[in-house]
C-alpha atoms as a PDB file:
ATOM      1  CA  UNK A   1       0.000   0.000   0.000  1.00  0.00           C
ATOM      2  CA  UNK A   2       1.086   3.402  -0.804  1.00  0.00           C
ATOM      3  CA  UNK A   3       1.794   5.550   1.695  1.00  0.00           C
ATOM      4  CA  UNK A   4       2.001   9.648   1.533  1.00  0.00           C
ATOM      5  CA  UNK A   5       4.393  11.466   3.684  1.00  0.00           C
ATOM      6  CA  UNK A   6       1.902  14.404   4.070  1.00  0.00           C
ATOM      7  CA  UNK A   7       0.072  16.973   1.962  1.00  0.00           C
ATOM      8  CA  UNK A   8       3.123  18.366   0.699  1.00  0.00           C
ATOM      9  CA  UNK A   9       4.345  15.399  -0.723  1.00  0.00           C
ATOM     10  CA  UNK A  10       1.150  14.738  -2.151  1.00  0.00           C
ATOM     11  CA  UNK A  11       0.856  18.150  -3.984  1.00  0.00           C
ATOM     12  CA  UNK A  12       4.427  17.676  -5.529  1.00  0.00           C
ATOM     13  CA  UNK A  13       3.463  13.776  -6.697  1.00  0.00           C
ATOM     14  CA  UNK A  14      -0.168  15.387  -8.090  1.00  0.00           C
ATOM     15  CA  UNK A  15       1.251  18.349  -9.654  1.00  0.00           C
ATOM     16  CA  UNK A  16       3.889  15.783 -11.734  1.00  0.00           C
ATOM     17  CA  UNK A  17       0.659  13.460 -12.842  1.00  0.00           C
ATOM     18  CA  UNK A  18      -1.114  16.749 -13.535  1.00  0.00           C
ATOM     19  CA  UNK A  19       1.721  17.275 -16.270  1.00  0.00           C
ATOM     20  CA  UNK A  20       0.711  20.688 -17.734  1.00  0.00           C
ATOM     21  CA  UNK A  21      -2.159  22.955 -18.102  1.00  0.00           C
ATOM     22  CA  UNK A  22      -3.451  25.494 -20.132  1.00  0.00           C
ATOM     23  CA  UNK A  23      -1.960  29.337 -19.898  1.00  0.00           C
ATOM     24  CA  UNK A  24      -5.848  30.696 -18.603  1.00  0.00           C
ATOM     25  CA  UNK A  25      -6.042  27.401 -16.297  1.00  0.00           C
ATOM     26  CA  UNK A  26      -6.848  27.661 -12.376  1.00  0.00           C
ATOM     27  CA  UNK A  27      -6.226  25.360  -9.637  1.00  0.00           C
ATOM     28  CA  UNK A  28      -9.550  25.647  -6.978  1.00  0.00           C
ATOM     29  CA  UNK A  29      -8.229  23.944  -4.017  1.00  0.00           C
ATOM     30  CA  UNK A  30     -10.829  22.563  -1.186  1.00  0.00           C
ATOM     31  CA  UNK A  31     -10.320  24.211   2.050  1.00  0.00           C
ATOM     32  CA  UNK A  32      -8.679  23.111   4.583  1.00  0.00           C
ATOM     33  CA  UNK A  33      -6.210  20.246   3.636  1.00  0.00           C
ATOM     34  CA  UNK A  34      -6.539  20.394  -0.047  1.00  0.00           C
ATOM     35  CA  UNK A  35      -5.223  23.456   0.093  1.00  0.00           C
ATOM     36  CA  UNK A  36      -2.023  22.799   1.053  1.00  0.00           C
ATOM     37  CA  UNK A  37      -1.731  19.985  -1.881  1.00  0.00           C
ATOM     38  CA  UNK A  38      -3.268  23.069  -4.274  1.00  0.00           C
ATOM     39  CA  UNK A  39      -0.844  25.387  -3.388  1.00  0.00           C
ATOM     40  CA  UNK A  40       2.095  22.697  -4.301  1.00  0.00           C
ATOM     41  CA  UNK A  41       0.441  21.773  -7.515  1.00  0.00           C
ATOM     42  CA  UNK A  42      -0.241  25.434  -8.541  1.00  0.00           C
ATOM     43  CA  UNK A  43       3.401  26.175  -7.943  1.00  0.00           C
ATOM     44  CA  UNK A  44       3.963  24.023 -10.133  1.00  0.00           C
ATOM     45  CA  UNK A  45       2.372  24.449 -12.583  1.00  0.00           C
ATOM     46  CA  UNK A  46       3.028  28.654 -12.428  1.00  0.00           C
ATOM     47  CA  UNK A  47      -1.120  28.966 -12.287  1.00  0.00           C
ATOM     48  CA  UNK A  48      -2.929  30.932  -9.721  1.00  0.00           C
ATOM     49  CA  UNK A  49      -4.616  29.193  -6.443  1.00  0.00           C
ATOM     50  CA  UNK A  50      -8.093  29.827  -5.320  1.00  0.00           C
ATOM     51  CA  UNK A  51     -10.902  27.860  -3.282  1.00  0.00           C
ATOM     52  CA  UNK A  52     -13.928  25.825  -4.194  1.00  0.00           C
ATOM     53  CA  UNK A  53     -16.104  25.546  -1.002  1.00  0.00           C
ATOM     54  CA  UNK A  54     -18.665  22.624  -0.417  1.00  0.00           C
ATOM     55  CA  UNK A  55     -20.320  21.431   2.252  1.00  0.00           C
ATOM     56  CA  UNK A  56     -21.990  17.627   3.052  1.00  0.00           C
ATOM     57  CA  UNK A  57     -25.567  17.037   3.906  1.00  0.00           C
ATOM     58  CA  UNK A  58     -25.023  15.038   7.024  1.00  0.00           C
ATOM     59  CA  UNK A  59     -28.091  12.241   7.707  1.00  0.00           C
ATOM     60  CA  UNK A  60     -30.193  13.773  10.760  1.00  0.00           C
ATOM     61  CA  UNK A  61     -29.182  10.749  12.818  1.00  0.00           C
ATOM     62  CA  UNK A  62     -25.527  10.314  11.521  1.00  0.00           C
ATOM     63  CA  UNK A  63     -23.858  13.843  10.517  1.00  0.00           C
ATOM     64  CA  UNK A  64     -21.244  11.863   9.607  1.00  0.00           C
ATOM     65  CA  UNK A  65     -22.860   9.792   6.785  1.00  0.00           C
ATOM     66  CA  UNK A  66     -23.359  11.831   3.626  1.00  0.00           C
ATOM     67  CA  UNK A  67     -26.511  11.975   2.113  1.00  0.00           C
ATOM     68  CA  UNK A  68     -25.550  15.125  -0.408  1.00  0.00           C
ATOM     69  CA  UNK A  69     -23.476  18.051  -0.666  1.00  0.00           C
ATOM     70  CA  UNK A  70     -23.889  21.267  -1.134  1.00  0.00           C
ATOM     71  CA  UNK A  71     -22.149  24.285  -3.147  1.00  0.00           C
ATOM     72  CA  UNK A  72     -21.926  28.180  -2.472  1.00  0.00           C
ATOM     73  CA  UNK A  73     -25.114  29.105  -4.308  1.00  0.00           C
ATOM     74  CA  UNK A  74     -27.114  26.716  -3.300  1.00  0.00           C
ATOM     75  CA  UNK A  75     -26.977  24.038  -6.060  1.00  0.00           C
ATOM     76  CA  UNK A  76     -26.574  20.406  -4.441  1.00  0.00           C
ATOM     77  CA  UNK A  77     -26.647  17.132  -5.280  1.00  0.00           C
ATOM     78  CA  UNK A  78     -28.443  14.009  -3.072  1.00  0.00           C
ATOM     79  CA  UNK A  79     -26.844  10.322  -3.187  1.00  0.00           C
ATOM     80  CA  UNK A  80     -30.173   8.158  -4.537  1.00  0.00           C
ATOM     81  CA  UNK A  81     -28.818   5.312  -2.941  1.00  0.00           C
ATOM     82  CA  UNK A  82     -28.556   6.118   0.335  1.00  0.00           C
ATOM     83  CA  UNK A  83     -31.540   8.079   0.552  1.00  0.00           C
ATOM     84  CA  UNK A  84     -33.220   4.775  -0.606  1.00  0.00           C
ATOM     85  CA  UNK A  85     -31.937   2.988   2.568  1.00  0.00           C
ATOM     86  CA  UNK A  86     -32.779   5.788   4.635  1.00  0.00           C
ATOM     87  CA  UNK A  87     -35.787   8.018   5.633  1.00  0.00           C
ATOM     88  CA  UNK A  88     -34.848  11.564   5.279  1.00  0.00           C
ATOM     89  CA  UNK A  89     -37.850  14.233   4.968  1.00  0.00           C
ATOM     90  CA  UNK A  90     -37.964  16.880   2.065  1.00  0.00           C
ATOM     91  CA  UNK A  91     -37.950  19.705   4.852  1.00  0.00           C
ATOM     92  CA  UNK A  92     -34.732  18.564   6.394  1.00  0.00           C
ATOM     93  CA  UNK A  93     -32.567  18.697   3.364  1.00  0.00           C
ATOM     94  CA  UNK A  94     -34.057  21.748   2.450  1.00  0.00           C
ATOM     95  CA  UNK A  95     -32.797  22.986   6.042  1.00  0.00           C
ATOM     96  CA  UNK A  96     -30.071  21.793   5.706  1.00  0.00           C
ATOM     97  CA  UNK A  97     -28.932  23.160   2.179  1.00  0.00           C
ATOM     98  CA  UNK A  98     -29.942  26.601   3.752  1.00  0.00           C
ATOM     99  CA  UNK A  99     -27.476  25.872   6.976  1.00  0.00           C
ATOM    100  CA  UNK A 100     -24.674  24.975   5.231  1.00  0.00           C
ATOM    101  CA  UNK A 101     -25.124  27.630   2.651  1.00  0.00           C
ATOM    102  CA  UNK A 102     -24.579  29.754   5.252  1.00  0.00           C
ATOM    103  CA  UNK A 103     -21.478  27.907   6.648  1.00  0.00           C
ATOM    104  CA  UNK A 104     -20.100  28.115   2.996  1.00  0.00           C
ATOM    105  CA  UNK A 105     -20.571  31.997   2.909  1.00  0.00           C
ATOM    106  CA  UNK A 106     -18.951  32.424   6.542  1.00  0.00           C
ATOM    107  CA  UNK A 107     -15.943  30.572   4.867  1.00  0.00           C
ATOM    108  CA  UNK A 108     -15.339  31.970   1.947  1.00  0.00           C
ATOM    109  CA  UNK A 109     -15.233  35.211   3.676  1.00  0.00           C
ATOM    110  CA  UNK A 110     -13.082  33.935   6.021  1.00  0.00           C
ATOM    111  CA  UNK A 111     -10.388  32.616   3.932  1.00  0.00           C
ATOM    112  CA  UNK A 112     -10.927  35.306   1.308  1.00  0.00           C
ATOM    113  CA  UNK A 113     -11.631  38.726   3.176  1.00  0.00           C
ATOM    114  CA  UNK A 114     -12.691  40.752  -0.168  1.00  0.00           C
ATOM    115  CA  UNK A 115     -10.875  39.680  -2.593  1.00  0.00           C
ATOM    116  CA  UNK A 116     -13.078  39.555  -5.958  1.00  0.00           C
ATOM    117  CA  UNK A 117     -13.497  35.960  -7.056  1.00  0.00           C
ATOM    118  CA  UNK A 118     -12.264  35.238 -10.625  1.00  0.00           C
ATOM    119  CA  UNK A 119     -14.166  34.368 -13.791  1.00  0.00           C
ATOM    120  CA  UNK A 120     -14.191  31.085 -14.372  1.00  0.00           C
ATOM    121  CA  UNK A 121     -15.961  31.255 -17.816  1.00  0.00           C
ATOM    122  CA  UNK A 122     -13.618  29.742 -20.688  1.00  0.00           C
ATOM    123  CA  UNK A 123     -11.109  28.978 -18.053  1.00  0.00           C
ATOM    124  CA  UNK A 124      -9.276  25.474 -17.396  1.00  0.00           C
ATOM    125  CA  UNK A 125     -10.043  24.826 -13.375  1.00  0.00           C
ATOM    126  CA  UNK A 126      -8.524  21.964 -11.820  1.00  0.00           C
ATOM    127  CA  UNK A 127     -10.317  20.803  -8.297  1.00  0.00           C
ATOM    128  CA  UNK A 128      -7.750  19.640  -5.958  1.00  0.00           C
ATOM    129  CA  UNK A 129      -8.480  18.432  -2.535  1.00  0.00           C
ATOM    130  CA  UNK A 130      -6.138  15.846  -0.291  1.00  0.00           C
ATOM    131  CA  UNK A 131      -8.315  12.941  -1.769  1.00  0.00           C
ATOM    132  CA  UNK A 132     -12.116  11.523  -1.941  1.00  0.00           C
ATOM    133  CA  UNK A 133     -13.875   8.995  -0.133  1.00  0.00           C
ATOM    134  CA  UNK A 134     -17.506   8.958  -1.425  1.00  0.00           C
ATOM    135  CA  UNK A 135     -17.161  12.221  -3.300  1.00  0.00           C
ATOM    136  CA  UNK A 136     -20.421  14.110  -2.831  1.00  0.00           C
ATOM    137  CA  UNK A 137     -18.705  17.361  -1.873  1.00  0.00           C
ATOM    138  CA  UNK A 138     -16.597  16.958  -5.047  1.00  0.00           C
ATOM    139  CA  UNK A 139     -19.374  16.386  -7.254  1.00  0.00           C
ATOM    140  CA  UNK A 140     -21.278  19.358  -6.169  1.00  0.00           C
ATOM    141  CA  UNK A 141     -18.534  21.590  -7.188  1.00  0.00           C
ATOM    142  CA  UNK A 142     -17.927  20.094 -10.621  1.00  0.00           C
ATOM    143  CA  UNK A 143     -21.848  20.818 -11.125  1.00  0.00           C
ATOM    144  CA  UNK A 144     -21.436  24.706  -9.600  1.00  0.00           C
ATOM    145  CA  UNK A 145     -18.305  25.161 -12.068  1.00  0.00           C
ATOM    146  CA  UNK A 146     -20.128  23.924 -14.899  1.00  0.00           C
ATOM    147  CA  UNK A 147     -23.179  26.223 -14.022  1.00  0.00           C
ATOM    148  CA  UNK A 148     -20.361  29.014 -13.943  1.00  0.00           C
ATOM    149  CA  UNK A 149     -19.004  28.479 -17.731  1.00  0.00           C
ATOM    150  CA  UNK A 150     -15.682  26.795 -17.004  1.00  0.00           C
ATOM    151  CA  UNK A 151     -14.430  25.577 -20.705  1.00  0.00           C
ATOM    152  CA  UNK A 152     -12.409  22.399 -18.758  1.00  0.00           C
ATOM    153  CA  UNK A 153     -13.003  20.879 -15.701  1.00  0.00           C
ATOM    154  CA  UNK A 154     -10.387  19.083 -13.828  1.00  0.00           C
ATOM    155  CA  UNK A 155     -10.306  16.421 -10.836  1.00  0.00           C
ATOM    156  CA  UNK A 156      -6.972  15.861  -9.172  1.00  0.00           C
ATOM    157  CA  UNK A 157      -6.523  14.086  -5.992  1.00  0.00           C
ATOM    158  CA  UNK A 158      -3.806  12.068  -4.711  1.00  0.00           C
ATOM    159  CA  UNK A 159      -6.092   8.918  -3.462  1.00  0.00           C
ATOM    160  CA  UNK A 160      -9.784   7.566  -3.916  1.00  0.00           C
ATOM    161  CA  UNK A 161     -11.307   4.723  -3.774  1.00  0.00           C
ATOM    162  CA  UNK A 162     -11.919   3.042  -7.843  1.00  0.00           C
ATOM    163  CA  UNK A 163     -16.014   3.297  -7.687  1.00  0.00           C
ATOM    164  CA  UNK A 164     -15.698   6.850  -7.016  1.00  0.00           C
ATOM    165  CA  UNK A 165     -12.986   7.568  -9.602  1.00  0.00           C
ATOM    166  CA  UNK A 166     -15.290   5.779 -12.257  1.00  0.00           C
ATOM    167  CA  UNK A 167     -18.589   8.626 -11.283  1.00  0.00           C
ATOM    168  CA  UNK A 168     -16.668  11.394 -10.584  1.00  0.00           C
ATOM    169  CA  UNK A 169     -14.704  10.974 -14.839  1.00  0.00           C
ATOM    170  CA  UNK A 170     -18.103  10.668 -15.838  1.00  0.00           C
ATOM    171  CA  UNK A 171     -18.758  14.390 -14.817  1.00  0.00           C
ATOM    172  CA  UNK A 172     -15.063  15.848 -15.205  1.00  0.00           C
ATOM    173  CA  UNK A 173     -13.372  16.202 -18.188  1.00  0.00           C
ATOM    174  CA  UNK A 174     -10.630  14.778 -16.743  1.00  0.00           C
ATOM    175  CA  UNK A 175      -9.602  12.751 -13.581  1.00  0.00           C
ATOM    176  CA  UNK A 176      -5.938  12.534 -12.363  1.00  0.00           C
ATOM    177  CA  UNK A 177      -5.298  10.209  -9.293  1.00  0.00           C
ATOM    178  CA  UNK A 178      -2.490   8.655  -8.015  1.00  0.00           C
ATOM    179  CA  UNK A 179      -3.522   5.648  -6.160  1.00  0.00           C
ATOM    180  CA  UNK A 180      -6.868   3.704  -6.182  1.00  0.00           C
ATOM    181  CA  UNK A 181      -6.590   1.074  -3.094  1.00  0.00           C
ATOM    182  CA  UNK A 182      -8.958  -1.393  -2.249  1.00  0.00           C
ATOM    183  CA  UNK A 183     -10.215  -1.736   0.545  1.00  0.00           C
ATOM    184  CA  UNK A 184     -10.223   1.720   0.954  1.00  0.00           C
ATOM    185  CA  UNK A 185     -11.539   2.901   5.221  1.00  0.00           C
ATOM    186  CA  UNK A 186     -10.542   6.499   4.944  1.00  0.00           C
ATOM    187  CA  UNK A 187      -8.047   8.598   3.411  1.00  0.00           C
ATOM    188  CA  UNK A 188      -5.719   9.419   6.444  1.00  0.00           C
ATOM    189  CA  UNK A 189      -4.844   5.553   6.115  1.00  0.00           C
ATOM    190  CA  UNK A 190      -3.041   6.641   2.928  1.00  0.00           C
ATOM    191  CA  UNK A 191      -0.487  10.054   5.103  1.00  0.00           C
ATOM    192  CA  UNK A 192       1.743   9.166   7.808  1.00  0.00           C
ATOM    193  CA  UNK A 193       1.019  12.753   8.641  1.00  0.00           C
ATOM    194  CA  UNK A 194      -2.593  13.603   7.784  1.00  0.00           C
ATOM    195  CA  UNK A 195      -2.737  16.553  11.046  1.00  0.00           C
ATOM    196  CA  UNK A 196      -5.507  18.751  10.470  1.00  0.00           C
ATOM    197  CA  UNK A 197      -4.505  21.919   8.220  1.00  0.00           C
ATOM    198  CA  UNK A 198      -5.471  25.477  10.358  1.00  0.00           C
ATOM    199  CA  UNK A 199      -7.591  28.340   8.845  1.00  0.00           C
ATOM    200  CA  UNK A 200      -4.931  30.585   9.447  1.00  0.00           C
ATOM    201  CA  UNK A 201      -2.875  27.950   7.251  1.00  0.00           C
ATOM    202  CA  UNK A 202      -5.375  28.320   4.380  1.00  0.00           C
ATOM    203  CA  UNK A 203      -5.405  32.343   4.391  1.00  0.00           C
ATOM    204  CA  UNK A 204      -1.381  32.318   4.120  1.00  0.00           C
ATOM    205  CA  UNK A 205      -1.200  29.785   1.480  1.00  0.00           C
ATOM    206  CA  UNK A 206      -3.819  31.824  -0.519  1.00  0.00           C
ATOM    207  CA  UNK A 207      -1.580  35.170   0.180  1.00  0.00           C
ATOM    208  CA  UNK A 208       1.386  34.051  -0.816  1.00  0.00           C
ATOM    209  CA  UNK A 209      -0.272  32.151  -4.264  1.00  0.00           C
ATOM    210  CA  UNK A 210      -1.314  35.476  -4.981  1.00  0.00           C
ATOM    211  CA  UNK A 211       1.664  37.276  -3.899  1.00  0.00           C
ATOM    212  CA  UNK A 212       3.507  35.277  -6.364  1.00  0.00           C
ATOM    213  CA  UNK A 213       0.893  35.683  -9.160  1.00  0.00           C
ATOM    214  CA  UNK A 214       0.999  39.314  -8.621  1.00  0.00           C
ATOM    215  CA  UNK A 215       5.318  39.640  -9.116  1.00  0.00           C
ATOM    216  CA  UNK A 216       5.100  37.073 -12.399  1.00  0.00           C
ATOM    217  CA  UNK A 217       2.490  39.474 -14.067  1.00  0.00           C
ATOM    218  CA  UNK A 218       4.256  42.821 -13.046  1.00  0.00           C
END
């Protein structure tokens, strides 16, 4: 089995699989850990690092168990499947959506402060987060960034397990992955050091992506 040193090493591995990208591409990374694997990719590959934000629909009697996800303007997507095996009423996922609509908001502004978000219309954008499990939050963003006009959409991740690989290429353009184990239990079985990445971690990587931007255009 494959093990990752940490996020880091991840991003550099990724960003070599990744292999090249377009001169108008964008890395979105998803906060907080695939942020520090975005940042190494967009290095790089010399393109500018922003965030994708998505949030899960937790089950009302298991948060942890997805049920959906949802993205920053509302748009989410509900796993048939599991809402077959479980009862879950109309009015809670519509609560829900709301909530964590919210919670996306309160992030972005977090991470972001004001800075104006860039168009993503006719732009490569390559969605990077430290891997995927059942990939709900991941598939809400590919749907947002389509609704937004992106010309190419991206998947990277370092790990994931095969079933979710196969959905998730049917709704990206592309899918790069390094390592598809089975059994797969959870993705911090793939890092010796999988420590949980800071806000104030996020908002520096971000600064210093665009500090860097800002000094290759000038």
């Amino acid at each position: 089995m494959e093990i990752l040193k940490d996020r880091v090493e991840a991003g550099k591995k990724l960003a070599s699989a990744v292999k090249s990208v377009g001169k108008d591409a964008i890395i979105l990374a998803v906060p907080r850990g695939g942020v520090v694997v975005g940042f190494e990719v967009a290095q790089a590959l010399c393109v500018p690092l922003e965030i994708i934000v998505t949030k899960k629909i937790g089950a009302p009697e298991n948060p942890e168990l997805a049920v959906g996800a949802v993205a920053e303007d509302g748009t989410f997507i509900l796993d048939e499947d599991i809402l077959r095996q479980i009862d879950v009423p109309k009015k809670y996922i519509n609560e829900e959506v709301k909530r964590q609509k919210q919670e996306i908001q309160r992030r972005l502004i977090r991470y972001r402060g004001d800075v104006p978000y860039p168009s993503l219309k006719n732009r490569e954008v390559v969605v990077v987060d430290d891997g995927v499990a059942t990939g709900s939050t991941l598939k809400a963003a590919l749907r947002l960034l389509r609704s937004k006009g992106a010309k190419t959409v991206v998947v990277a991740v370092p790990v994931g397990p095969p079933d979710t690989i196969r959905e998730l290429k049917k709704l990206a353009d592309r899918v790069v992955v390094l390592f598809t184990p089975e059994p797969f239990y959870a993705i911090g079985q793939f890092y010796m050091d999988f420590s949980q990445t800071s806000d104030e971690e996020v908002i520096e990587l971000l600064k210093r992506s665009r500090e860097k931007q800002a000094k290759e255009v000038s």
